[in-house]
Protein backbone atom coordinates (compact mmCIF):
# COMPACT_ATOMS: atom_id res chain seq x y z
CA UNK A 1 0.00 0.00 0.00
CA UNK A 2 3.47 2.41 0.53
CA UNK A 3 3.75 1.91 -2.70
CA UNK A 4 1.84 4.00 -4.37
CA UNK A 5 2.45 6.85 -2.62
CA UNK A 6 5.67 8.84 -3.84
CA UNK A 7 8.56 9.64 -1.10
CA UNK A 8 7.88 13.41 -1.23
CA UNK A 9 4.18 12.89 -0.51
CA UNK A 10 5.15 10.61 2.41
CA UNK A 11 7.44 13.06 3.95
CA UNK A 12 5.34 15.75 3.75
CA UNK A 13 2.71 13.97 5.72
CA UNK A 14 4.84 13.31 8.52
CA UNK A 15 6.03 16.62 8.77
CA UNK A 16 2.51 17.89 8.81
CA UNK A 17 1.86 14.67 11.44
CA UNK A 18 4.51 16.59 13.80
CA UNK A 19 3.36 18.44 16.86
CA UNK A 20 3.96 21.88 16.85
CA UNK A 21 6.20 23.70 19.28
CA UNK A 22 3.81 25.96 21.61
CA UNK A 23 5.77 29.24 22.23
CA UNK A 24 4.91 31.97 25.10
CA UNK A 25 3.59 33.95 22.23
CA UNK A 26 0.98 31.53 20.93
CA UNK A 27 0.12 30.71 24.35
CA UNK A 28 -0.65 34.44 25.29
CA UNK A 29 -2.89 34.28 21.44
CA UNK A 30 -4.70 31.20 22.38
CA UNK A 31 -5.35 32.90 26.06
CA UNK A 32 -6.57 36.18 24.52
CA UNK A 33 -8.68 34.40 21.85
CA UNK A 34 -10.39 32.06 23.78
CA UNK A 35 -11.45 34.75 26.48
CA UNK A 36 -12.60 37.11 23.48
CA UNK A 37 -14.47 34.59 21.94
CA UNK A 38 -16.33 33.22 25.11
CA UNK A 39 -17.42 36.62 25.88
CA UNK A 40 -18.64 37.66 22.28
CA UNK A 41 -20.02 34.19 22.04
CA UNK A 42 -18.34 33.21 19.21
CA UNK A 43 -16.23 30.94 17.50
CA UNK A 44 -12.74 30.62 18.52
CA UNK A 45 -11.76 29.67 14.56
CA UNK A 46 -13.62 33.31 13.04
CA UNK A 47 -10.38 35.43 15.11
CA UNK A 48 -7.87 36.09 13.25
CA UNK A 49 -4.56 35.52 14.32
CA UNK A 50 -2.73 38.13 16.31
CA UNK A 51 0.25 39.00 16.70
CA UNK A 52 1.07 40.16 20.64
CA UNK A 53 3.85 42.03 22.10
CA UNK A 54 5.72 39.87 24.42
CA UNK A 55 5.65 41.24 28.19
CA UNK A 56 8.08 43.08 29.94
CA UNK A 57 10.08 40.84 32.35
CA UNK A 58 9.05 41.47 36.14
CA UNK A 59 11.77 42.81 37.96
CA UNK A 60 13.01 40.39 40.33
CA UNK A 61 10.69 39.55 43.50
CA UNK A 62 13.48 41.20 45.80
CA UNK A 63 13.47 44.45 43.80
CA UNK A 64 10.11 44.84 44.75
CA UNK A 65 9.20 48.76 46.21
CA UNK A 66 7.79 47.13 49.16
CA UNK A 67 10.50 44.72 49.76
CA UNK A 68 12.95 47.28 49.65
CA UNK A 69 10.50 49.54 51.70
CA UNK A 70 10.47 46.81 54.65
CA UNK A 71 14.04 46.34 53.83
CA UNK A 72 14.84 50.15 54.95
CA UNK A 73 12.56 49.96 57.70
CA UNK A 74 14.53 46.76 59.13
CA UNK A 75 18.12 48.96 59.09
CA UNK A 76 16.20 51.89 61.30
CA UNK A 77 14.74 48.98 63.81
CA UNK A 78 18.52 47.84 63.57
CA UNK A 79 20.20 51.26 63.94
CA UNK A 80 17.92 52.46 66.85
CA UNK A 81 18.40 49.17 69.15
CA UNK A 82 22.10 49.67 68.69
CA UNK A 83 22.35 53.65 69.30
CA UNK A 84 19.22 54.09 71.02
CA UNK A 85 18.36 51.51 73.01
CA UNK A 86 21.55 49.29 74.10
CA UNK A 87 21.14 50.18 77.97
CA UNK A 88 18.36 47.42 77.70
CA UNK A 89 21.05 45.10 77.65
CA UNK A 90 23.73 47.50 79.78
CA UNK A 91 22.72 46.83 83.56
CA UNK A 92 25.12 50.02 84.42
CA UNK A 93 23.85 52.51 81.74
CA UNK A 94 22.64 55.89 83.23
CA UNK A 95 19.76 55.91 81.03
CA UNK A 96 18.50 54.04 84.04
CA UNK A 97 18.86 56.41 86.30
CA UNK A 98 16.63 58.26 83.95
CA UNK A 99 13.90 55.79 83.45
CA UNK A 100 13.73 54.21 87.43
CA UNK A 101 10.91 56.04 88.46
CA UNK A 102 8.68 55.43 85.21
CA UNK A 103 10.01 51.99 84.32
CA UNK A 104 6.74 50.13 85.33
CA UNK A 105 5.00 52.14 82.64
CA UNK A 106 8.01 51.98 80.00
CA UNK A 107 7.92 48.32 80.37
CA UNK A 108 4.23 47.36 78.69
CA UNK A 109 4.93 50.60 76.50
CA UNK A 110 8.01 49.46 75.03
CA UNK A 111 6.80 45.53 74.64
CA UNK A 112 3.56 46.19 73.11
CA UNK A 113 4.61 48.93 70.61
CA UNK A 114 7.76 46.58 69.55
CA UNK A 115 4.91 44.20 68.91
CA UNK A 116 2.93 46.69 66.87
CA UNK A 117 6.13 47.31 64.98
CA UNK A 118 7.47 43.81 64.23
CA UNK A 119 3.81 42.11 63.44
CA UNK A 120 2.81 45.47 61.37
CA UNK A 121 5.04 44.39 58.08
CA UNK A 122 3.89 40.58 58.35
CA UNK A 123 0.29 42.14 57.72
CA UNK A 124 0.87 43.47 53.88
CA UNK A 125 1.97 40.11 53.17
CA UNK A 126 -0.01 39.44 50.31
CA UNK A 127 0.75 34.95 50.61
CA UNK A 128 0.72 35.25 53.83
CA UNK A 129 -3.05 36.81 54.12
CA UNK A 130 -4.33 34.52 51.11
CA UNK A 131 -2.83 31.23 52.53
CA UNK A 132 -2.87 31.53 56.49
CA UNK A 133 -5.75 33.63 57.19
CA UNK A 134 -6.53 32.70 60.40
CA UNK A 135 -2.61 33.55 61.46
CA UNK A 136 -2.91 36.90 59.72
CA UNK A 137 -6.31 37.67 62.00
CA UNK A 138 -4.11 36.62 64.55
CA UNK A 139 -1.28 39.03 63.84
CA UNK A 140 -3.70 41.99 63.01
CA UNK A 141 -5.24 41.79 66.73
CA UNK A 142 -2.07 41.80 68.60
CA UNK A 143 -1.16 44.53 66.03
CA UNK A 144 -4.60 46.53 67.09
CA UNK A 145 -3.52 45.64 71.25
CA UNK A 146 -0.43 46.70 70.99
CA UNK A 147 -1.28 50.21 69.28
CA UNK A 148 -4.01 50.56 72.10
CA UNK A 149 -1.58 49.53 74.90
CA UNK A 150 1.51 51.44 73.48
CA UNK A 151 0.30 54.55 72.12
CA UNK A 152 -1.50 55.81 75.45
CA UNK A 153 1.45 54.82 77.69
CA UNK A 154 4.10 56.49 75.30
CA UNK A 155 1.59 60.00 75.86
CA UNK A 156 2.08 59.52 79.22
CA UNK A 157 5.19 58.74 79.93
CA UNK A 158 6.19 62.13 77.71
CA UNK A 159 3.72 64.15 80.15
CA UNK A 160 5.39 62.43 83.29
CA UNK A 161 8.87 63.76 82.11
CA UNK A 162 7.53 66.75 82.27
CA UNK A 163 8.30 66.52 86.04
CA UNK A 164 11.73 66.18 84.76
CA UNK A 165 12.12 69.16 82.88
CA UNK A 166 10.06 68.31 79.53
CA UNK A 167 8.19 70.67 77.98
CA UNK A 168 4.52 70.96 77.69
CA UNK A 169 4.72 71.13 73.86
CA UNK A 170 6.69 67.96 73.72
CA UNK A 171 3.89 66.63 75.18
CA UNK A 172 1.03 67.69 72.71
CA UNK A 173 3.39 66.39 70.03
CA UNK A 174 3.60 62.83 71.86
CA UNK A 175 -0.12 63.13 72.26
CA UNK A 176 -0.37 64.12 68.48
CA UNK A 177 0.97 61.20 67.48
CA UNK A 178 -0.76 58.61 69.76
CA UNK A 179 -4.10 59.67 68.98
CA UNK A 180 -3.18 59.58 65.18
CA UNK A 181 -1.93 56.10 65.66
CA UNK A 182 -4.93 54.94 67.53
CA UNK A 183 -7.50 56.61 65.43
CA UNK A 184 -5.84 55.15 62.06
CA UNK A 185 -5.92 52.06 63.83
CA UNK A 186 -9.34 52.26 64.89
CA UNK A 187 -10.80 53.02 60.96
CA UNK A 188 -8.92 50.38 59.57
CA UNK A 189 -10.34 47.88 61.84
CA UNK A 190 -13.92 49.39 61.53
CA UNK A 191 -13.38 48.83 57.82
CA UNK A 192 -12.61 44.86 58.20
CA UNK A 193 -15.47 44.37 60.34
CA UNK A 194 -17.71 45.76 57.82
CA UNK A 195 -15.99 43.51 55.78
CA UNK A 196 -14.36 46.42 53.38
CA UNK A 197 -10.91 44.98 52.78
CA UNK A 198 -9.54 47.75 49.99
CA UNK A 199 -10.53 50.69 52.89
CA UNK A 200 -9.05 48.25 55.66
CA UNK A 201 -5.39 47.73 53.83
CA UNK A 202 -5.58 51.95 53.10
CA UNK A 203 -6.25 52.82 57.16
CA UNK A 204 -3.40 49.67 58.26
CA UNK A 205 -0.68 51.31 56.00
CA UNK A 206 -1.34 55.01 57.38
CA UNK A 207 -1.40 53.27 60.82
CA UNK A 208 2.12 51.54 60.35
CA UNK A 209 3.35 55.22 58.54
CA UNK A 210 2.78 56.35 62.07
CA UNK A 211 3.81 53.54 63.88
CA UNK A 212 6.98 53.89 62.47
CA UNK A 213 7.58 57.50 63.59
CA UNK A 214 9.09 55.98 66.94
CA UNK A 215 11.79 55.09 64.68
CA UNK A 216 11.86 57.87 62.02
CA UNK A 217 12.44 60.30 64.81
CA UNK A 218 15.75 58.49 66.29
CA UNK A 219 17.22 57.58 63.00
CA UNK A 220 17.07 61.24 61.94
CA UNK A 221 18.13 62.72 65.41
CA UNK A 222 20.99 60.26 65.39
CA UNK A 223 22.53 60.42 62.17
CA UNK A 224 22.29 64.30 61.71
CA UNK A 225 23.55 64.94 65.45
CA UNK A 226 20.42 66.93 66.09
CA UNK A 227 20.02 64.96 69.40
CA UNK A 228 22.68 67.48 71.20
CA UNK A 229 20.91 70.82 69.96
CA UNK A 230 18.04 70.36 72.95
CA UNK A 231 14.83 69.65 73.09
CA UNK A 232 13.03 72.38 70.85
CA UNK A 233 15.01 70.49 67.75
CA UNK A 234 14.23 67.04 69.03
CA UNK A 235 10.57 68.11 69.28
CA UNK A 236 10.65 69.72 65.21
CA UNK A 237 12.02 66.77 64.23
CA UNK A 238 9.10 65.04 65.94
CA UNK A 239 6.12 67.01 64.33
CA UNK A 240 7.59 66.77 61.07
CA UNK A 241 8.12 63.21 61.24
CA UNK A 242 4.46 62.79 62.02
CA UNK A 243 3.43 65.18 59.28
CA UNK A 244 4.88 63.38 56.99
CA UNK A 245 3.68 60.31 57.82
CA UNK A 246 0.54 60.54 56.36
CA UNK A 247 1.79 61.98 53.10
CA UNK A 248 4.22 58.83 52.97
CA UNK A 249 1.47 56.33 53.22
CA UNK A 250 -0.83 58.00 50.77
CA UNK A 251 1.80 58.19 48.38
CA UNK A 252 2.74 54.64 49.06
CA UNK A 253 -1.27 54.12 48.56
CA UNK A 254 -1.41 56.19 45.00
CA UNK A 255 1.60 54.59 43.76
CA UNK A 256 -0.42 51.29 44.62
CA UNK A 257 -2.98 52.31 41.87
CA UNK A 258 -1.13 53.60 39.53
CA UNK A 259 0.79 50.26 38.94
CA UNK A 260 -2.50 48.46 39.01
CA UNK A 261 -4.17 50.61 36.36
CA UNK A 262 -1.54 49.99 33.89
CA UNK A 263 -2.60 48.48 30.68
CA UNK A 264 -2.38 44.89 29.72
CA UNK A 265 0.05 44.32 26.34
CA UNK A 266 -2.20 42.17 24.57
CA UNK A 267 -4.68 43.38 22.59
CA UNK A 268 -7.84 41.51 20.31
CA UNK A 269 -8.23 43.00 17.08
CA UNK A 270 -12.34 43.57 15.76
CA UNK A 271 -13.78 40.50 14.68
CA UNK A 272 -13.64 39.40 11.15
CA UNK A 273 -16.33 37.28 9.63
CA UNK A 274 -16.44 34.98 7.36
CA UNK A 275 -17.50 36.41 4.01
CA UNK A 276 -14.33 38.77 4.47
């Protein structure tokens, strides 16, 4: 029966027999065209082909803005424990002789804000929310305790150093701060009990820009040499830091948009029907 079919004719067959290589560019076609075609309710065969742009590459996964932004934030946690805080681990530091007679108020202060402020990045963990959510409800209301715990305490140990020699202004610009950090706190968990997630992610990353003023405020104090000019400096530097805050996180928050609203490569070109 081979026989009476010439060589040529046989090898062509074969060839055509031969499965063709699928490329990232047909794949994106056959993607496109099968989602066009479902929703105009038509045949997949009556689209033409079309030719698609291939995709930018993603940047890598650890160039990511908020990688890099949690990155930054994890040098200032590291740069104020060793400048700012090492009498916690220096019995004979004067610092305290400072802190003795408001220690049993630093104490839950100091733990439940460091809570706030090490749980607070695990919460814009976008695997971590969609595959343990219990554990990220979890986090979120030790996040919410410690901002209630913290914030209040850090207002008044401020106003007790006024004793000390602290000025009253200081301690409107501590207060400032904890009731921003408590009321952000508070609308982004009224959001997520109305079950309004987009509104509850917007109020928790205004309420971590804030949080993370405690540590704004000592990186900048320190690394300028501010902290030996008084006070009245160290109290600037403290409104400003809270300022800006808020214009941090809704920048962080526009940005957000912006990269979602950019438009997808691939387009579908109008339908052509048969008779053309």
């Amino acid at each position: 029966m081979l026989g009476r079919f010439p060589k040529s004719t046989l090898a062509n067959q074969r060839s055509e027999r031969r499965v063709p290589i699928l490329t990232w560019e047909h794949f994106l076609h056959q993607t496109a065209v099968l989602s066009y075609s479902s929703s105009q309710q038509i045949s997949p065969c009556l689209v033409p082909h079309m030719s698609t742009a291939s995709a930018p590459l993603r940047s890598s996964t650890l160039l990511r803005p908020k990688y890099l932004a949690f990155g930054f934030i994890g040098l200032m946690m590291a740069y104020v424990l060793v400048h700012n805080e090492r009498f916690l681990i220096d019995a004979s530091h004067p610092e305290w002789t400072h802190i003795k007679s408001f220690k049993w108020y630093l104490l839950p202060h100091g733990i439940m804000a460091a809570c706030a402020l090490l749980l607070g990045p695990m919460q814009f963990s976008d695997r971590l929310r969609q595959r343990f959510s219990k554990f990220h409800r979890v986090v979120g209301r030790f996040y919410v305790v410690g901002v209630f715990i913290g914030a209040p305490l850090g207002f008044y140990i401020q106003y007790y150093e006024e004793r000390m020699g602290s000025t009253r202004s200081f301690s409107f610009a501590a207060f400032t701060d904890a009731a921003i950090w408590m009321l952000t706190t508070a609308v982004a968990l009224y959001f997520i009990l109305k079950g309004k997630v987009q509104l509850h992610r917007q109020w928790m990353t205004r309420s971590f820009a804030v949080a993370i003023v405690f540590l704004e405020v000592r990186v900048v104090l320190g690394v300028t040499g501010w902290e030996s000019l008084g006070e009245s400096v160290s109290e600037t530097v403290v409104w400003m830091c809270v300022a800006f805050s808020l214009l941090f996180a809704d920048f962080v928050l526009q940005w957000q948009d912006l990269s979602r609203s950019r438009p997808v490569p691939a387009r579908v070109p109008a339908v052509q029907t048969a008779g053309d």
